[in-house]
C-alpha atoms as a PDB file:
ATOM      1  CA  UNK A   1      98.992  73.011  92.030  1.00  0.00           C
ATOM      2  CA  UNK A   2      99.119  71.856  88.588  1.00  0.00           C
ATOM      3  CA  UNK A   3     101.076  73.596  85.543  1.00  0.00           C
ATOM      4  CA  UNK A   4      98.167  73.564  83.145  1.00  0.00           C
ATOM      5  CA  UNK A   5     100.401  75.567  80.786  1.00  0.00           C
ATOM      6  CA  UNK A   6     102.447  78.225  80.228  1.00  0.00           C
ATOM      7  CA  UNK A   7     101.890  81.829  78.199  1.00  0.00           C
ATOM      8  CA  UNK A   8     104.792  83.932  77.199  1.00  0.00           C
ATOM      9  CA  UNK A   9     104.668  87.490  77.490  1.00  0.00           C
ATOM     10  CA  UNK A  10     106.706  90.685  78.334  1.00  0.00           C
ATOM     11  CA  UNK A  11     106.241  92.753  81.412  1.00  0.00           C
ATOM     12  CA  UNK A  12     108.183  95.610  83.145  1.00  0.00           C
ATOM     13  CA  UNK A  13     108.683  94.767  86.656  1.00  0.00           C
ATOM     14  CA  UNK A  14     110.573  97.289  88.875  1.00  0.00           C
ATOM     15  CA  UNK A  15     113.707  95.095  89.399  1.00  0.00           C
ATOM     16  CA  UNK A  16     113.727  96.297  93.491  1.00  0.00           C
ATOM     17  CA  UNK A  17     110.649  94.649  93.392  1.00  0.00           C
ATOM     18  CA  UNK A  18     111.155  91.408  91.759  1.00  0.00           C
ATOM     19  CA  UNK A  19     114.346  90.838  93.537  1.00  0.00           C
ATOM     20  CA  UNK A  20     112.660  91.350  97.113  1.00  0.00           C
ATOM     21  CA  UNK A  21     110.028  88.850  95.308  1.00  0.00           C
ATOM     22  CA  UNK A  22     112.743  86.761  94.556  1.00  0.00           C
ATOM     23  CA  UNK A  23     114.496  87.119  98.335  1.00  0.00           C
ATOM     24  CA  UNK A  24     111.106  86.179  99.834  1.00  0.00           C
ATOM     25  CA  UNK A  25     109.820  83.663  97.661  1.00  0.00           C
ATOM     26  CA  UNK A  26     112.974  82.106  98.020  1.00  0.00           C
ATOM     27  CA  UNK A  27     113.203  81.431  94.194  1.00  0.00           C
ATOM     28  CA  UNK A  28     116.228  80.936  92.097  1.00  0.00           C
ATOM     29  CA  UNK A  29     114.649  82.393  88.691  1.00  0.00           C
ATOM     30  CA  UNK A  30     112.643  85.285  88.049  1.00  0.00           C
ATOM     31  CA  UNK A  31     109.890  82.985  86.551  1.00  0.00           C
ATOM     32  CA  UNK A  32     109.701  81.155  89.656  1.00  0.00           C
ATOM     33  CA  UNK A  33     108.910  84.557  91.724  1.00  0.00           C
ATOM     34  CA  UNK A  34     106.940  85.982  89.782  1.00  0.00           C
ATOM     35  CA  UNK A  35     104.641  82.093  89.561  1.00  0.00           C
ATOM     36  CA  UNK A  36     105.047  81.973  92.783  1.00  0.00           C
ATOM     37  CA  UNK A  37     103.980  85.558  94.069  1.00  0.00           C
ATOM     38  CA  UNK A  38     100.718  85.037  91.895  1.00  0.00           C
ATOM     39  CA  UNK A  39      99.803  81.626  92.914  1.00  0.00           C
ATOM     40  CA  UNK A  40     100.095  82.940  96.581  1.00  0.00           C
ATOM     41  CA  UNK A  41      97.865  86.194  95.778  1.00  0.00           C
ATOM     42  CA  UNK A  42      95.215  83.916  94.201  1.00  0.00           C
ATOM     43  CA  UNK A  43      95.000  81.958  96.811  1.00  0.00           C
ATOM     44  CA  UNK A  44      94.924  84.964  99.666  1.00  0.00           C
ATOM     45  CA  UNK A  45      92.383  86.056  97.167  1.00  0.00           C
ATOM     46  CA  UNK A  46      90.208  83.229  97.667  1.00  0.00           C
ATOM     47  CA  UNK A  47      90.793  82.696 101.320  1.00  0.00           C
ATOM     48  CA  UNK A  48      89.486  86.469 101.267  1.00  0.00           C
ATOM     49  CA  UNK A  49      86.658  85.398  98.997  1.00  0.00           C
ATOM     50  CA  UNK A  50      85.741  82.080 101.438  1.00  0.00           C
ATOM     51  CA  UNK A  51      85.852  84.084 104.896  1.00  0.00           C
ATOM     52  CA  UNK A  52      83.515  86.664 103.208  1.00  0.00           C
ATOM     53  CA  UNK A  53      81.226  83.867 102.699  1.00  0.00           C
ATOM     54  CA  UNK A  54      81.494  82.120 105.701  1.00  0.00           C
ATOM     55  CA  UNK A  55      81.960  85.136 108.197  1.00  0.00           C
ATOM     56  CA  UNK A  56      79.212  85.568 111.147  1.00  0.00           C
ATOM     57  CA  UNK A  57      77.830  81.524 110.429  1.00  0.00           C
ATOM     58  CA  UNK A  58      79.563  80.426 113.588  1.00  0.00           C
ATOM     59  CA  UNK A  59      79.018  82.974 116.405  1.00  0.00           C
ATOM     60  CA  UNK A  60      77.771  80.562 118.760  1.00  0.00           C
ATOM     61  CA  UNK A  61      80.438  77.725 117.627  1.00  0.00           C
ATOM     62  CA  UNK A  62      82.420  77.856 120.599  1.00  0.00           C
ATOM     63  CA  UNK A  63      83.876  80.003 123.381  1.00  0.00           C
ATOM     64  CA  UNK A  64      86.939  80.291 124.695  1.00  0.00           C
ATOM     65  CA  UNK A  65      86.399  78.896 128.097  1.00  0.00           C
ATOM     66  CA  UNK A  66      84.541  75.857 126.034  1.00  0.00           C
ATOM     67  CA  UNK A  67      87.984  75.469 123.928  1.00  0.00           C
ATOM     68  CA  UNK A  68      89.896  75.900 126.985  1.00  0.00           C
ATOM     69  CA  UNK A  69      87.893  72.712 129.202  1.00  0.00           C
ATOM     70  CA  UNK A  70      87.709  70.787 125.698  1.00  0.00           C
ATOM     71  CA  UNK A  71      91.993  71.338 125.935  1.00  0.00           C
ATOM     72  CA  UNK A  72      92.004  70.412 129.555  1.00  0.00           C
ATOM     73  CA  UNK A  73      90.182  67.254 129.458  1.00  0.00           C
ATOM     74  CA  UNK A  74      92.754  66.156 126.395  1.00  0.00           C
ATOM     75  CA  UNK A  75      95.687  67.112 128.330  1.00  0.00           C
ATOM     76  CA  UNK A  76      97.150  64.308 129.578  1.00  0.00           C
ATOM     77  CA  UNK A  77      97.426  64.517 133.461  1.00  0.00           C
ATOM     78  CA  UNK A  78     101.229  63.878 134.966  1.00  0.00           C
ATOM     79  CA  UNK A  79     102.053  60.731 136.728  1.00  0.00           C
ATOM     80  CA  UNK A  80     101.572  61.151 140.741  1.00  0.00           C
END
Protein backbone atom coordinates (compact mmCIF):
# COMPACT_ATOMS: atom_id res chain seq x y z
CA UNK A 1 0.00 0.00 0.00
CA UNK A 2 1.11 3.35 -0.84
CA UNK A 3 2.14 6.26 1.74
CA UNK A 4 -0.01 8.94 0.17
CA UNK A 5 1.03 11.15 3.10
CA UNK A 6 1.35 11.62 6.46
CA UNK A 7 -0.84 13.85 9.21
CA UNK A 8 0.55 14.65 12.57
CA UNK A 9 -1.52 14.54 15.48
CA UNK A 10 -1.65 13.64 19.26
CA UNK A 11 -3.50 10.72 20.69
CA UNK A 12 -3.62 8.93 24.11
CA UNK A 13 -3.14 5.35 23.61
CA UNK A 14 -3.18 3.07 26.72
CA UNK A 15 0.57 2.13 26.58
CA UNK A 16 -0.52 -1.88 27.53
CA UNK A 17 -2.18 -1.55 24.47
CA UNK A 18 0.18 -0.12 22.06
CA UNK A 19 2.95 -2.24 23.28
CA UNK A 20 0.87 -5.60 22.73
CA UNK A 21 0.24 -3.65 19.24
CA UNK A 22 3.71 -3.28 18.97
CA UNK A 23 4.56 -7.20 20.16
CA UNK A 24 2.08 -8.38 17.50
CA UNK A 25 2.62 -6.21 14.73
CA UNK A 26 6.05 -6.96 15.14
CA UNK A 27 7.03 -3.21 14.76
CA UNK A 28 10.05 -1.46 16.03
CA UNK A 29 8.32 2.15 16.45
CA UNK A 30 5.15 3.13 17.79
CA UNK A 31 4.27 4.79 14.39
CA UNK A 32 4.76 1.64 12.70
CA UNK A 33 2.03 -0.18 15.09
CA UNK A 34 -0.17 2.02 15.24
CA UNK A 35 0.05 2.29 10.73
CA UNK A 36 0.10 -0.95 10.80
CA UNK A 37 -2.88 -1.96 13.20
CA UNK A 38 -5.07 0.51 11.03
CA UNK A 39 -4.10 -0.56 7.65
CA UNK A 40 -4.97 -4.18 8.85
CA UNK A 41 -8.50 -3.00 10.38
CA UNK A 42 -9.30 -1.27 7.05
CA UNK A 43 -8.71 -3.93 5.25
CA UNK A 44 -10.72 -6.62 7.68
CA UNK A 45 -13.15 -3.83 7.26
CA UNK A 46 -13.48 -4.24 3.69
CA UNK A 47 -13.11 -7.95 3.50
CA UNK A 48 -16.24 -7.59 5.96
CA UNK A 49 -17.76 -5.10 3.56
CA UNK A 50 -16.99 -7.58 0.24
CA UNK A 51 -18.37 -10.94 1.92
CA UNK A 52 -21.53 -8.90 2.84
CA UNK A 53 -21.86 -8.29 -0.74
CA UNK A 54 -21.02 -11.38 -2.11
CA UNK A 55 -22.55 -13.77 0.63
CA UNK A 56 -25.40 -16.40 -0.56
CA UNK A 57 -24.27 -15.73 -4.69
CA UNK A 58 -22.59 -19.10 -4.72
CA UNK A 59 -24.73 -21.73 -2.93
CA UNK A 60 -24.72 -24.05 -5.67
CA UNK A 61 -20.84 -23.33 -6.58
CA UNK A 62 -19.59 -26.48 -5.44
CA UNK A 63 -19.85 -29.29 -2.89
CA UNK A 64 -17.60 -30.90 -1.01
CA UNK A 65 -17.67 -34.29 -2.53
CA UNK A 66 -17.34 -32.19 -6.06
CA UNK A 67 -14.03 -30.46 -4.47
CA UNK A 68 -13.01 -33.68 -3.12
CA UNK A 69 -13.19 -35.82 -6.92
CA UNK A 70 -11.91 -32.41 -8.58
CA UNK A 71 -8.67 -33.05 -5.79
CA UNK A 72 -8.56 -36.70 -6.62
CA UNK A 73 -8.35 -36.56 -10.26
CA UNK A 74 -5.27 -33.83 -9.73
CA UNK A 75 -3.56 -36.01 -7.36
CA UNK A 76 -0.96 -37.52 -8.94
CA UNK A 77 -1.28 -41.40 -8.68
CA UNK A 78 2.07 -43.31 -7.17
CA UNK A 79 4.27 -45.29 -9.40
CA UNK A 80 3.20 -49.21 -9.37
Amino acid sequence: MADTGSMKTTIDIPENLLKEAMKYTGAKTKRQAVVTAVQRFNRLKRLEKLNARVRGQFRNFMTQSDLAAIRAADTPKAKQ
